[in-house]
Protein backbone atom coordinates (compact mmCIF):
# COMPACT_ATOMS: atom_id res chain seq x y z
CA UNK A 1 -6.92 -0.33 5.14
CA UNK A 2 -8.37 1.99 7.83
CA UNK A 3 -6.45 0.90 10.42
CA UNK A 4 -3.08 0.53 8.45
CA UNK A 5 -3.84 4.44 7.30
CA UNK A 6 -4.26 5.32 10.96
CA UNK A 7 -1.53 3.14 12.80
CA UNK A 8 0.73 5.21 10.41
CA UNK A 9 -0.50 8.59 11.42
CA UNK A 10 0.28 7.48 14.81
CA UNK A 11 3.43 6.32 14.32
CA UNK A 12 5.11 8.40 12.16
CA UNK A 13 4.89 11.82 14.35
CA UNK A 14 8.01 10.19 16.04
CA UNK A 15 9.53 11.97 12.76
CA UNK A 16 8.97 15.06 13.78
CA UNK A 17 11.82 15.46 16.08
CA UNK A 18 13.84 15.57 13.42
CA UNK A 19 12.47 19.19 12.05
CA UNK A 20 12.37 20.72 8.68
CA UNK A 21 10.83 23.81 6.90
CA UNK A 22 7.65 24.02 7.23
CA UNK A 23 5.98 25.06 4.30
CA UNK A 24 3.35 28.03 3.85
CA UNK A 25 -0.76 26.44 3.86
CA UNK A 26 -0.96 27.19 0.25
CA UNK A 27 1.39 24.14 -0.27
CA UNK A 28 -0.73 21.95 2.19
CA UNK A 29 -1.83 20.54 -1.10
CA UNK A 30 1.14 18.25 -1.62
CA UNK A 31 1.16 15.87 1.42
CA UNK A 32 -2.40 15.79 0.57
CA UNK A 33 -2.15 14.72 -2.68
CA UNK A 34 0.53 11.58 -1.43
CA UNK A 35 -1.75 10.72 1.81
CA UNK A 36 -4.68 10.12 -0.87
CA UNK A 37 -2.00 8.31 -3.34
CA UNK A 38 -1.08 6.08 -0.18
CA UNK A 39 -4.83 5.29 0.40
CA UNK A 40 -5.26 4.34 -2.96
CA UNK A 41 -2.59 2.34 -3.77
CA UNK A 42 -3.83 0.20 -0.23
CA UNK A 43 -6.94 -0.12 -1.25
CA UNK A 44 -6.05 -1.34 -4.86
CA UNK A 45 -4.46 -3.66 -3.61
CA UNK A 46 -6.87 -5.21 -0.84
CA UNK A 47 -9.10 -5.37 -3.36
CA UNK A 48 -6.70 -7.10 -5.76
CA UNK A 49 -6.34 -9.85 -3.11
CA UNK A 50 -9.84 -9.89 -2.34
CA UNK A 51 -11.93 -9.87 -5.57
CA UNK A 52 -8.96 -11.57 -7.10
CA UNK A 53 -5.83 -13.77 -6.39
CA UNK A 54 -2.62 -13.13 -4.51
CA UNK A 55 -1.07 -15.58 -6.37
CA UNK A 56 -1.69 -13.11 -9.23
CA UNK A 57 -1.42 -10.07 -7.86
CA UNK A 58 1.86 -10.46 -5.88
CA UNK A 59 3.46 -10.82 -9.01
CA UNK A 60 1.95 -7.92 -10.80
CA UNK A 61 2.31 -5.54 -8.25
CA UNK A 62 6.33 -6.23 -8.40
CA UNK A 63 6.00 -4.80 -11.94
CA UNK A 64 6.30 -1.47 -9.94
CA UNK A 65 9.98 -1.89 -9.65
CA UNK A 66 10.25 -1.08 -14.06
CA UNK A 67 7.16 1.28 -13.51
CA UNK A 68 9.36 3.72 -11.18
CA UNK A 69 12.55 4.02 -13.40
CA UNK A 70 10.40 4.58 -16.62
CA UNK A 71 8.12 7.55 -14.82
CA UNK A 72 10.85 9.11 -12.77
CA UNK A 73 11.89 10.93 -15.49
CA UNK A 74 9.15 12.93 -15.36
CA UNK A 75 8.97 13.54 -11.69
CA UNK A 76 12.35 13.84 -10.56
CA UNK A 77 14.72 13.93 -13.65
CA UNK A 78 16.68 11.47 -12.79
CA UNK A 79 18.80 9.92 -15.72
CA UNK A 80 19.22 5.93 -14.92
CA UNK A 81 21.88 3.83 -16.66
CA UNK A 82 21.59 0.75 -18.68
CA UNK A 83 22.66 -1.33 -15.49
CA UNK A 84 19.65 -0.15 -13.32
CA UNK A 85 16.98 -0.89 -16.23
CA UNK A 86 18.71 -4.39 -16.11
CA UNK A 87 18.65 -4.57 -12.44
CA UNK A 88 14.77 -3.76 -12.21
CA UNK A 89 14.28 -6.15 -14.86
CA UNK A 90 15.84 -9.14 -12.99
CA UNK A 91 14.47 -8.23 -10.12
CA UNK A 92 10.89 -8.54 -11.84
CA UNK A 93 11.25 -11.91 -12.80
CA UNK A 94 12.73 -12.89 -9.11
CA UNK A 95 9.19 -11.29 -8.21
CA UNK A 96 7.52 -13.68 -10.24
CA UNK A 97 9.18 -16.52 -9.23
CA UNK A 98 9.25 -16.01 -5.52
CA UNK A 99 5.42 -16.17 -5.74
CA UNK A 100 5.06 -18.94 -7.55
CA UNK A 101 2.35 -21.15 -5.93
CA UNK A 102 0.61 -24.53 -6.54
CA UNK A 103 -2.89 -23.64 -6.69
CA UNK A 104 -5.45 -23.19 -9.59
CA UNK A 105 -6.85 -20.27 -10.15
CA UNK A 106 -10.21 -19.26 -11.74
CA UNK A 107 -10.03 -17.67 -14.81
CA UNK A 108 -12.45 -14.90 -13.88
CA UNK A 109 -10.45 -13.85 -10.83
CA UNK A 110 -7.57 -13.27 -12.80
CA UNK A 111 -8.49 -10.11 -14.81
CA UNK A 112 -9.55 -8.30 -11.58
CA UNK A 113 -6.20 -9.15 -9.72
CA UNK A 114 -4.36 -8.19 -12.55
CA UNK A 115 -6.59 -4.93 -13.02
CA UNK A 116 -6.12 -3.56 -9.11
CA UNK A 117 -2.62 -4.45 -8.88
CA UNK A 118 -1.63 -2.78 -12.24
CA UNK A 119 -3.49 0.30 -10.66
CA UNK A 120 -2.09 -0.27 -7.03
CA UNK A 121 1.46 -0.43 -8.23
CA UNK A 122 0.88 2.93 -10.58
CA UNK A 123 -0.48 4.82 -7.54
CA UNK A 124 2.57 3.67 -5.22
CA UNK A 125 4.88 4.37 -7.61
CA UNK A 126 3.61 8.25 -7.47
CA UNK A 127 3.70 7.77 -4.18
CA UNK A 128 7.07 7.18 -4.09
CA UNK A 129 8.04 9.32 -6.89
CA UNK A 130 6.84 12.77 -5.29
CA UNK A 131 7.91 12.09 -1.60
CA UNK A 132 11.40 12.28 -3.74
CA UNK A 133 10.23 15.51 -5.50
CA UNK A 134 8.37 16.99 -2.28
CA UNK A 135 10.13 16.16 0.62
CA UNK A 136 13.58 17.61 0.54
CA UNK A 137 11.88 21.04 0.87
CA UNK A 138 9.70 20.37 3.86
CA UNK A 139 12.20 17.77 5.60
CA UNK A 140 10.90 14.52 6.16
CA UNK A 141 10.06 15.19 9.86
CA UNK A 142 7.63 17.78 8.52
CA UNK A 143 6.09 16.03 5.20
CA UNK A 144 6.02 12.46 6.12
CA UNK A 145 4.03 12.65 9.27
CA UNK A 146 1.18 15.52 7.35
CA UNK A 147 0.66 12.85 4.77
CA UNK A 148 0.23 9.96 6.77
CA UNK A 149 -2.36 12.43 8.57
CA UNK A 150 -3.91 12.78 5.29
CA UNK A 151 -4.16 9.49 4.50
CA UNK A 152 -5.91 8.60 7.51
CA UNK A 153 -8.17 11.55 7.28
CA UNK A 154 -9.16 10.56 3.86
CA UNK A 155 -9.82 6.56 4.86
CA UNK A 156 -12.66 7.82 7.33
CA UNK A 157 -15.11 7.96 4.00
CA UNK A 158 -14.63 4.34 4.18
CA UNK A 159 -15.81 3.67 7.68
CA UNK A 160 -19.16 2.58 6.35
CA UNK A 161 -17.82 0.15 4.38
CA UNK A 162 -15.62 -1.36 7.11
CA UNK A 163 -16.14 -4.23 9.14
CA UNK A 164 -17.35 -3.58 12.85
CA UNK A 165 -14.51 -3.76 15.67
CA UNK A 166 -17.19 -5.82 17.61
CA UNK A 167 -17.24 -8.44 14.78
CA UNK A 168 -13.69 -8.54 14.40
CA UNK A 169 -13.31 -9.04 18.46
CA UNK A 170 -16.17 -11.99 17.87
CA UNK A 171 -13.99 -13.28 14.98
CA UNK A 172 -10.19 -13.06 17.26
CA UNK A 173 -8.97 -11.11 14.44
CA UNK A 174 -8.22 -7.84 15.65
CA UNK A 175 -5.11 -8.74 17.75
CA UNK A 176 -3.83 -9.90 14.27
CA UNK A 177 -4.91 -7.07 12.32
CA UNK A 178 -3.51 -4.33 14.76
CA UNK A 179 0.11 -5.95 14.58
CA UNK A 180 0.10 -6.85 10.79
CA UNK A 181 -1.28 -3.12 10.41
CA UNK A 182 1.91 -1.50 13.08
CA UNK A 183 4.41 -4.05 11.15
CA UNK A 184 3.46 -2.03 8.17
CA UNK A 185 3.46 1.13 9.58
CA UNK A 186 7.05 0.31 10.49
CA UNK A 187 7.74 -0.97 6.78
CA UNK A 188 6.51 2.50 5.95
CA UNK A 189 8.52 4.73 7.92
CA UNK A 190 11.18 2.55 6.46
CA UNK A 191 10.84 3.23 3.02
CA UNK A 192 9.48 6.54 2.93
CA UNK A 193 12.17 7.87 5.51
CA UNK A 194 14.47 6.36 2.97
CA UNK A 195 13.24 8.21 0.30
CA UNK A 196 12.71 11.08 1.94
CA UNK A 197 16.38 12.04 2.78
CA UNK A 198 18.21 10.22 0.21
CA UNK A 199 15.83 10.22 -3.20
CA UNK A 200 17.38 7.51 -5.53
CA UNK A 201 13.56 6.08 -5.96
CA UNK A 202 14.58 3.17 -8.17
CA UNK A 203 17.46 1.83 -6.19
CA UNK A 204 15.17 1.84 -3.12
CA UNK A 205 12.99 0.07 -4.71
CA UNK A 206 15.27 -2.64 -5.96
CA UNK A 207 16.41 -2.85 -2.19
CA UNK A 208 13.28 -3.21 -1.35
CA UNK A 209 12.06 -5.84 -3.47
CA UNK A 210 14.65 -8.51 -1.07
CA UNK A 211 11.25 -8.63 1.10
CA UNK A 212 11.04 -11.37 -1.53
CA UNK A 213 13.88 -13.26 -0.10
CA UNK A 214 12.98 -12.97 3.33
CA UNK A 215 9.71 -14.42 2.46
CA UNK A 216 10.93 -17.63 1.08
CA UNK A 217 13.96 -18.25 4.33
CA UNK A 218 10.68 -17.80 6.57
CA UNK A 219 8.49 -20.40 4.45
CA UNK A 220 11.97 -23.11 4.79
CA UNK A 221 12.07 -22.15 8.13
CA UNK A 222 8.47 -23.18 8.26
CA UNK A 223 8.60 -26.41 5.84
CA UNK A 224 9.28 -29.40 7.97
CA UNK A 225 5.98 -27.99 10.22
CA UNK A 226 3.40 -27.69 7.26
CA UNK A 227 5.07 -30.71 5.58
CA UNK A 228 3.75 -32.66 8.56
CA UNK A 229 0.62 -32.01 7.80
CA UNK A 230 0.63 -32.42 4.58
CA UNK A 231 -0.20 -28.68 3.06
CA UNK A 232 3.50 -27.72 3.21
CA UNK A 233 4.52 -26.26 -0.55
CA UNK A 234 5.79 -28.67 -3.32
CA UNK A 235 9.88 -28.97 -3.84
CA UNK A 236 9.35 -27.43 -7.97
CA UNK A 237 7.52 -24.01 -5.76
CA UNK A 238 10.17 -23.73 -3.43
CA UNK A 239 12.71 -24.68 -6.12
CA UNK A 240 11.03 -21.78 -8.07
CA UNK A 241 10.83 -19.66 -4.84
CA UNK A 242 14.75 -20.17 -4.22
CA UNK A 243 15.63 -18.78 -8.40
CA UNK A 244 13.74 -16.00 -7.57
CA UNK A 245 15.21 -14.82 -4.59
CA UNK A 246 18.44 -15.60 -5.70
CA UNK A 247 17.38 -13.02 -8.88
CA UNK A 248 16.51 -10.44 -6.20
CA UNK A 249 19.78 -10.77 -4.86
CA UNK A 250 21.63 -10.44 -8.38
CA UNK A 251 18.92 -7.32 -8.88
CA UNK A 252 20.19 -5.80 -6.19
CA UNK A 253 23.90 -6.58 -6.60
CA UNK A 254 23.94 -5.14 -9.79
CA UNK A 255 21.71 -1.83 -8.65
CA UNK A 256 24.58 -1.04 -6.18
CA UNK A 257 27.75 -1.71 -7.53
């Protein structure tokens, strides 16, 4: 979580070239208040994967995609047609299916995944929400990179907590964690650039929800290897893999036409 808050905060100053208004101090108070939504919503969701299951929580947190159109509303007035409810709806149930897996899962992990990723999913869909309502007024070269500061300011309460780069060296994990934490720094500047200039939360997030289908083209990409060795996934998962991607695709069909 640290170093996914602070890979962002050096990557997105590259935004700043292109400008904006900056905004008087006394409104420092909204990039704040999205840094510390970003750090939330990442930690609500490590911990939904950790003290849980991300068989369970995967799912859950695609509930985001009907949690935006129902609150934006009230953050951004927007007025969304019958089509796009359907459209997040679908793509809901492609979320489910995509992450179907064939593994048993204890019955006391299962409240706390669904618990976190409930609460993950409400905090990034704030997050989302008033980077729509925010941004346009500061320009995204301005308000993007002071919240990504923010958020990486605010993760330093949880250094204690973290594990020690020295253990992570001993372990051969950092390598892996720096470039899974810049991949989503990337991912970020993605979608928050997006949102940024253009608004139009809950399309973006329909859009986005295709991460989905990439996921199950790089697992039959991967098949034939991890069917050697016998841990590849069952043909009903990827049969319930390939429905749900093909749902994110008619999501997002039907979101942009």
């Amino acid at each position: 979580m640290i170093l996914v808050c602070w890979s962002s905060a050096c990557v997105f100053p590259v935004l700043s070239l292109m400008g904006g208004t900056m905004q008087p101090a006394a409104l420092f108070w909204q990039p704040a208040i999205v840094g510390a939504l970003f750090l939330a919503g990442q930690l609500l969701t490590f911990l939904a994967v950790a003290r849980g299951d991300v068989s369970i929580a995967a799912p859950v947190l695609g509930v985001k995609v009907l949690i935006v159109p129902a609150a934006s509303r009230f953050f951004v007035d927007e007025e969304l047609s019958a089509r796009i409810w359907i459209a997040a709806a679908i793509a809901v149930v492609g979320i489910a299916f995509v992450q179907a897996r064939d593994v048993t899962i204890q019955r006391s992990r299962i409240a706390a995944s669904v618990g976190y990723a409930l609460l993950a999913a409400c905090s990034m869909t704030l997050f989302d929400l008033l980077i729509q309502r925010w941004a346009p007024n500061w320009g995204a070269g301005y308000f993007l990179p002071i919240t990504f500061a923010c958020a990486a300011l605010f993760s330093l309460a949880f250094v204690s907590l973290a594990d020690r780069p020295a253990d992570l060296r001993r372990l051969g994990v950092l390598p892996l964690l720096a470039g899974g934490a810049l991949l989503m720094s990337v991912q970020a500047i993605g979608m928050t650039l997006t949102l940024g200039l253009f608004g139009d939360v809950t399309r973006v997030n329909i859009v986005y929800s295709l991460r989905g289908l990439w996921g199950v083209l790089l697992t039959w990409l991967l098949a034939r290897q991890l069917n050697a060795s016998g841990s590849g996934p069952s043909h009903r998962t990827m049969m319930m893999r390939l429905i749900g991607a093909a749902l994110i695709g008619v999501a997002v069909v039907i979101s942009l036409t």
